[in-house]
N, C-alpha and C. Protein backbone atom coordinates (compact mmCIF):
# COMPACT_ATOMS: atom_id res chain seq x y z
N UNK A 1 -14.06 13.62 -33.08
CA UNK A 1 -13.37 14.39 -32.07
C UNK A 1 -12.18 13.60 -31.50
N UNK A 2 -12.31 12.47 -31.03
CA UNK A 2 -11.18 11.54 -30.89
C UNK A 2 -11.17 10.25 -31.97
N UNK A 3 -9.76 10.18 -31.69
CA UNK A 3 -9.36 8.76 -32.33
C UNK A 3 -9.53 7.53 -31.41
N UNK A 4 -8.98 6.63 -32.15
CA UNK A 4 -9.51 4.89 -31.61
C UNK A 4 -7.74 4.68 -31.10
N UNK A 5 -7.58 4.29 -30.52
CA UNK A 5 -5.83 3.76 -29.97
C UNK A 5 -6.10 3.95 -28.34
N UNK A 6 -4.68 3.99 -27.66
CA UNK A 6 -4.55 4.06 -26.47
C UNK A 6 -4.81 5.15 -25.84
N UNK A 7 -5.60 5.42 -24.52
CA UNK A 7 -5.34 6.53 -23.62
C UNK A 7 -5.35 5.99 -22.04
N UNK A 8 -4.45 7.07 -21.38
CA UNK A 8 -4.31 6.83 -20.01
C UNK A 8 -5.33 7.79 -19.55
N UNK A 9 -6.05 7.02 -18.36
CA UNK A 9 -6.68 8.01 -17.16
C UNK A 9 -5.97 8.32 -16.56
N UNK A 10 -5.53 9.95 -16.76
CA UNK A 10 -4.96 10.76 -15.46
C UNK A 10 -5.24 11.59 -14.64
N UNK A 11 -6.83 11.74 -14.81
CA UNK A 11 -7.21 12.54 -13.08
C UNK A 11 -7.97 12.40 -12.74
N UNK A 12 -8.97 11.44 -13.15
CA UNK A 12 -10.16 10.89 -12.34
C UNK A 12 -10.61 9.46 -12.77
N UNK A 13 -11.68 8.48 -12.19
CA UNK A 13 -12.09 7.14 -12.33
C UNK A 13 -12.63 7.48 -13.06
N UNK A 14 -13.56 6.77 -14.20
CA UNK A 14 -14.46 7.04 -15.33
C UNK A 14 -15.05 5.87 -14.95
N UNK A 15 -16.81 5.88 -16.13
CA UNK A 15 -17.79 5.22 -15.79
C UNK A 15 -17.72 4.64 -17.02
N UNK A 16 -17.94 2.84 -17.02
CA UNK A 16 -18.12 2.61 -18.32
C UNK A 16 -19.80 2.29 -18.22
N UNK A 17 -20.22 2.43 -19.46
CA UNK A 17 -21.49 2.65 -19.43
C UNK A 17 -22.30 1.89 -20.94
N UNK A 18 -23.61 1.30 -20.55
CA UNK A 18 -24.12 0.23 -21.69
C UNK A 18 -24.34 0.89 -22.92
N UNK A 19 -24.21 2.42 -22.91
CA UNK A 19 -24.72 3.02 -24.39
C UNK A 19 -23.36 4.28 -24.06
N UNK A 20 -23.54 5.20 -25.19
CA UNK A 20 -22.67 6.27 -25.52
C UNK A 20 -23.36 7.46 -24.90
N UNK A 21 -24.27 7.73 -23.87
CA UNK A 21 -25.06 8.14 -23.57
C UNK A 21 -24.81 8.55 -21.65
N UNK A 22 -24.83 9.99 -21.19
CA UNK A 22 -24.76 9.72 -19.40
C UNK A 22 -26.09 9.29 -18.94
N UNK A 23 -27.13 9.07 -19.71
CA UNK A 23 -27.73 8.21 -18.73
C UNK A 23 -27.93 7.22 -18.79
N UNK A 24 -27.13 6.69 -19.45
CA UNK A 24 -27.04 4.95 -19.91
C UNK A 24 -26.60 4.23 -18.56
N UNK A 25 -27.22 3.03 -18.22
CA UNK A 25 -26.65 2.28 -17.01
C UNK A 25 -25.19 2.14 -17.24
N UNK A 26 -24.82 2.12 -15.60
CA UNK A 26 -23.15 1.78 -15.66
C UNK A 26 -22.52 0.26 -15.57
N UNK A 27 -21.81 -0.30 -16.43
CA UNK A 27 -21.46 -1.39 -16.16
C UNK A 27 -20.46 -1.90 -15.07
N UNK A 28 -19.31 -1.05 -15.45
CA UNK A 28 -18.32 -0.75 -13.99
C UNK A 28 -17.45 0.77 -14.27
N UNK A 29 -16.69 0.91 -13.25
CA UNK A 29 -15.98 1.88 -12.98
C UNK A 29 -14.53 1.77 -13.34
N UNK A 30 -13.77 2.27 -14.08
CA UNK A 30 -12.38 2.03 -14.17
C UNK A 30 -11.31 3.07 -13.23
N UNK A 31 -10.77 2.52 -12.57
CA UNK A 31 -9.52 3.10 -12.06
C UNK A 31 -8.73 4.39 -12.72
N UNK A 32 -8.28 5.34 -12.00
CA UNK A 32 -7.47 6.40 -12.75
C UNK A 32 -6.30 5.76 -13.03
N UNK A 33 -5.67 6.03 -14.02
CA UNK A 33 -4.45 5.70 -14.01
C UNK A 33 -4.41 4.44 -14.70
N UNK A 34 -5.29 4.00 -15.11
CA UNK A 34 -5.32 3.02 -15.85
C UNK A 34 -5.56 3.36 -17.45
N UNK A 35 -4.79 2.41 -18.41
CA UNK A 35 -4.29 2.55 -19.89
C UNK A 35 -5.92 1.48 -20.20
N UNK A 36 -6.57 2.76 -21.07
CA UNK A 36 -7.69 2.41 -22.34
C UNK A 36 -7.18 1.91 -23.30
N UNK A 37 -7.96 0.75 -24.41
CA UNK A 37 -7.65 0.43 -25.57
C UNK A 37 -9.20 1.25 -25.91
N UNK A 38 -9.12 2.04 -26.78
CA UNK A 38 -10.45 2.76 -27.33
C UNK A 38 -10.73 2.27 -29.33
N UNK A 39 -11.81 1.10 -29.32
CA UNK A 39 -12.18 0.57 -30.06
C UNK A 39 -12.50 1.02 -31.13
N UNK A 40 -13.63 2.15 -30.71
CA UNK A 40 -14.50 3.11 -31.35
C UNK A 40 -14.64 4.01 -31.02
N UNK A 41 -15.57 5.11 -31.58
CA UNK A 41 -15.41 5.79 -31.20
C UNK A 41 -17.22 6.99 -31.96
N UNK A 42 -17.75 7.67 -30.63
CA UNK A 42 -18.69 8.14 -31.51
C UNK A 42 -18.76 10.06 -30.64
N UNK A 43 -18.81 10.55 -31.38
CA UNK A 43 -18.24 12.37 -30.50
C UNK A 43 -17.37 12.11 -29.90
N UNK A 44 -17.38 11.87 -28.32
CA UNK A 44 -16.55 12.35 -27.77
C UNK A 44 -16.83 11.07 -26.42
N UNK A 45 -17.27 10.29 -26.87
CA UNK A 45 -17.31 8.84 -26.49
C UNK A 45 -16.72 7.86 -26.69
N UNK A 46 -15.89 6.35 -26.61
CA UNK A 46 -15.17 5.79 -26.45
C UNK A 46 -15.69 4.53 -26.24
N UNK A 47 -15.75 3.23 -27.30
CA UNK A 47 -16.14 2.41 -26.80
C UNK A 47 -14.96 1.08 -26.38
N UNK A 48 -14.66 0.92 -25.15
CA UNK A 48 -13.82 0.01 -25.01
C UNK A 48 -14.01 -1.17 -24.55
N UNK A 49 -13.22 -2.09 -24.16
CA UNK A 49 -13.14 -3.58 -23.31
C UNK A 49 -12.54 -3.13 -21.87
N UNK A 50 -12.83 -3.92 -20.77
CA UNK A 50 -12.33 -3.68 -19.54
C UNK A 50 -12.97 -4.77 -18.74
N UNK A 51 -11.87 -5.73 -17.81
CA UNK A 51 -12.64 -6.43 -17.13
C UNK A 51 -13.30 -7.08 -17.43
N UNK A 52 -13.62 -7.72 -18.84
CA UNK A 52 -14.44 -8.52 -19.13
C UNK A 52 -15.58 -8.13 -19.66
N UNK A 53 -15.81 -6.65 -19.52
CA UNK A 53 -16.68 -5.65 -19.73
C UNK A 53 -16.73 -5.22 -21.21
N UNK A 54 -17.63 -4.64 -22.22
CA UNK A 54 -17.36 -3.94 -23.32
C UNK A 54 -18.48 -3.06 -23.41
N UNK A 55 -18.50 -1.78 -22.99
CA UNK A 55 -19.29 -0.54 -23.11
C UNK A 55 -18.57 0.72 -24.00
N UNK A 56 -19.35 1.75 -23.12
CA UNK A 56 -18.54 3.36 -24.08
C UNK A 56 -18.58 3.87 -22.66
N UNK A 57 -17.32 4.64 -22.54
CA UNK A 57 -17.08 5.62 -21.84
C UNK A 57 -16.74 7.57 -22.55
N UNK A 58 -16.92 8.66 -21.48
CA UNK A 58 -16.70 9.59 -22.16
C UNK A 58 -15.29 9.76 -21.70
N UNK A 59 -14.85 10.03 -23.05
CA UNK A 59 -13.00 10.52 -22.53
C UNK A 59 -12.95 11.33 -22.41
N UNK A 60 -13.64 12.67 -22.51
CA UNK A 60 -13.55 13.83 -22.21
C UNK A 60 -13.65 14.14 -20.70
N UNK A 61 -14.51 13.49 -20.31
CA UNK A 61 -15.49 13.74 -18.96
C UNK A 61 -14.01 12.98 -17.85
N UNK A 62 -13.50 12.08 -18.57
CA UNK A 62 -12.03 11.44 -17.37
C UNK A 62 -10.88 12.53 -17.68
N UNK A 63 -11.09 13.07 -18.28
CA UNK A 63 -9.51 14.06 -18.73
C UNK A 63 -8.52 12.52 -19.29
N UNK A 64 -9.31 11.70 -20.21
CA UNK A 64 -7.89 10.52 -20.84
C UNK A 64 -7.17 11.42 -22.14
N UNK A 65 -5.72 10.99 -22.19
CA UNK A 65 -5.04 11.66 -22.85
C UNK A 65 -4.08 10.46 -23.39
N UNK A 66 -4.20 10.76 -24.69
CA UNK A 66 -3.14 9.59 -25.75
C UNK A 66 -2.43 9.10 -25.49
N UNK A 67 -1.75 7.65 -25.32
CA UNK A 67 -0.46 7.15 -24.41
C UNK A 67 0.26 6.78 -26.50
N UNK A 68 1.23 7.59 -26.25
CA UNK A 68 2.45 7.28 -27.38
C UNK A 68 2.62 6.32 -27.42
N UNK A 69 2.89 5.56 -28.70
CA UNK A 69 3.31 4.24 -28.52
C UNK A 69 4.40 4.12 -29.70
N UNK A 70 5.22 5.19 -29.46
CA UNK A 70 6.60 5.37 -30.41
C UNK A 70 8.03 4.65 -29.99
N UNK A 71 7.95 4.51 -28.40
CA UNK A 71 8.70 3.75 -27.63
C UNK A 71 9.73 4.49 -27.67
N UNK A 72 9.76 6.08 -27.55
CA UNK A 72 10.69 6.77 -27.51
C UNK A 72 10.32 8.05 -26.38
N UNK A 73 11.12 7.26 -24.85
CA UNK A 73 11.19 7.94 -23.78
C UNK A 73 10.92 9.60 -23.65
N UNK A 74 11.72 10.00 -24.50
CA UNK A 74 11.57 11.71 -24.82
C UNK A 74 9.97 12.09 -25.10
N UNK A 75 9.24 11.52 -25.46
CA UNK A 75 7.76 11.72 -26.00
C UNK A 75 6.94 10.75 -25.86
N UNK A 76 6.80 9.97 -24.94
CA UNK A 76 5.91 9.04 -24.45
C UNK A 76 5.32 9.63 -23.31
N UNK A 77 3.81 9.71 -23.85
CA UNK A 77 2.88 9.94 -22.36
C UNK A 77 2.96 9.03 -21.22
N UNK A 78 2.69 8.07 -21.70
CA UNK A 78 2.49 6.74 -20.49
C UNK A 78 3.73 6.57 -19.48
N UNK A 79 4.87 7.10 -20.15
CA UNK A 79 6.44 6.99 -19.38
C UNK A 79 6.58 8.46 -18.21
N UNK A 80 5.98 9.54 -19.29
CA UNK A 80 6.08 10.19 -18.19
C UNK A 80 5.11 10.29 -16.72
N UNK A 81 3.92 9.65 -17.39
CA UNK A 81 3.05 9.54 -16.53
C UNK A 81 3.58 8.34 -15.06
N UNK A 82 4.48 7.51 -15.51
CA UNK A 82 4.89 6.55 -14.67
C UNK A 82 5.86 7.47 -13.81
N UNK A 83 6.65 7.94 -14.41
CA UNK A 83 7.68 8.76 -13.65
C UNK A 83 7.05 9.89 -13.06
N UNK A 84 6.13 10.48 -13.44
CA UNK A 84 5.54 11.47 -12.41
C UNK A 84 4.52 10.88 -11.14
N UNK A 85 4.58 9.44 -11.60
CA UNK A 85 3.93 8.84 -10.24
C UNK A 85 4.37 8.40 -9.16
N UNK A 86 5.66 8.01 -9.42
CA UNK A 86 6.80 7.77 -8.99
C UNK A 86 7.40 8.60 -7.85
N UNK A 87 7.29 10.02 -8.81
CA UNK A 87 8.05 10.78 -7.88
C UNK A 87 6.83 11.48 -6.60
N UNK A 88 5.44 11.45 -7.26
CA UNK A 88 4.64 11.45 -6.69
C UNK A 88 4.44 10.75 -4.97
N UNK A 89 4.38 9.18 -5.16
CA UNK A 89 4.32 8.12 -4.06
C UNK A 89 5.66 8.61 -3.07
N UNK A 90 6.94 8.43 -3.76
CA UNK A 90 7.58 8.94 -3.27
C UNK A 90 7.68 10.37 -2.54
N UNK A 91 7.30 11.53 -2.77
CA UNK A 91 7.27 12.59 -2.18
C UNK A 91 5.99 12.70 -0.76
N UNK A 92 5.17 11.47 -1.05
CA UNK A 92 4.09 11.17 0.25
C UNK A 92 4.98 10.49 1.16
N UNK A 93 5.61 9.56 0.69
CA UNK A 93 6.44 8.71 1.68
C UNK A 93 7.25 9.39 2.54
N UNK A 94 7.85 10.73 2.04
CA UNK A 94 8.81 11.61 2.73
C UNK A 94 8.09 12.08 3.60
N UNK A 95 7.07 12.80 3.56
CA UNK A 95 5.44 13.66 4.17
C UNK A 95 5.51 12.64 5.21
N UNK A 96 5.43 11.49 4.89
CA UNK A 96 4.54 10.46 5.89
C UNK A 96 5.45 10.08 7.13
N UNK A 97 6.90 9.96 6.99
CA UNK A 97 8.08 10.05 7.33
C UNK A 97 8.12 10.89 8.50
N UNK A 98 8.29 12.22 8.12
CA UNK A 98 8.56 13.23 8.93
C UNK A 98 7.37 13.44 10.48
């Protein structure tokens, strides 16, 4: 179901966890918004490194989505994801402002 390469968390923290399994103990929690290296891979599970850490997480269950690594601005996930964060922080700062 998925491939092994990069994905970004973009809308929630995910659980990394000692088996491929949700009721497998959790080892730690990763940050949204943070770029996966995904090792392996078994359904719709993900086994990566983090922190010193090496479990499986579900990528489905974080909404992670492929970060391009073509290095071509026009079609890079990870770029737009920066720039929509961007304009994001920024549009609170205005909010926060007023």
């Amino acid at each position: 179901m998925y491939k092994t390469g990069k994905y970004i968390l973009h809308k929630e923290h995910m659980n990394m966890r000692i088996k491929p399994n949700s009721s497998s103990g959790i080892l730690c929690v990763i940050p949204m918004g943070t770029v996966i290296d995904v090792l392996e891979t078994w359904d719709n599970w993900g086994k990566i490194k983090f922190n010193n850490f090496c479990g499986w997480c579900c990528i489905s269950e974080c909404f992670a989505k492929p970060v391009c690594l073509c290095q071509n601005e026009a079609c890079c996930y990870y770029e737009k994801y920066v720039l929509l964060e961007e304009k994001y922080k920024n549009l609170l700062k205005k909010i926060e402002n007023k």
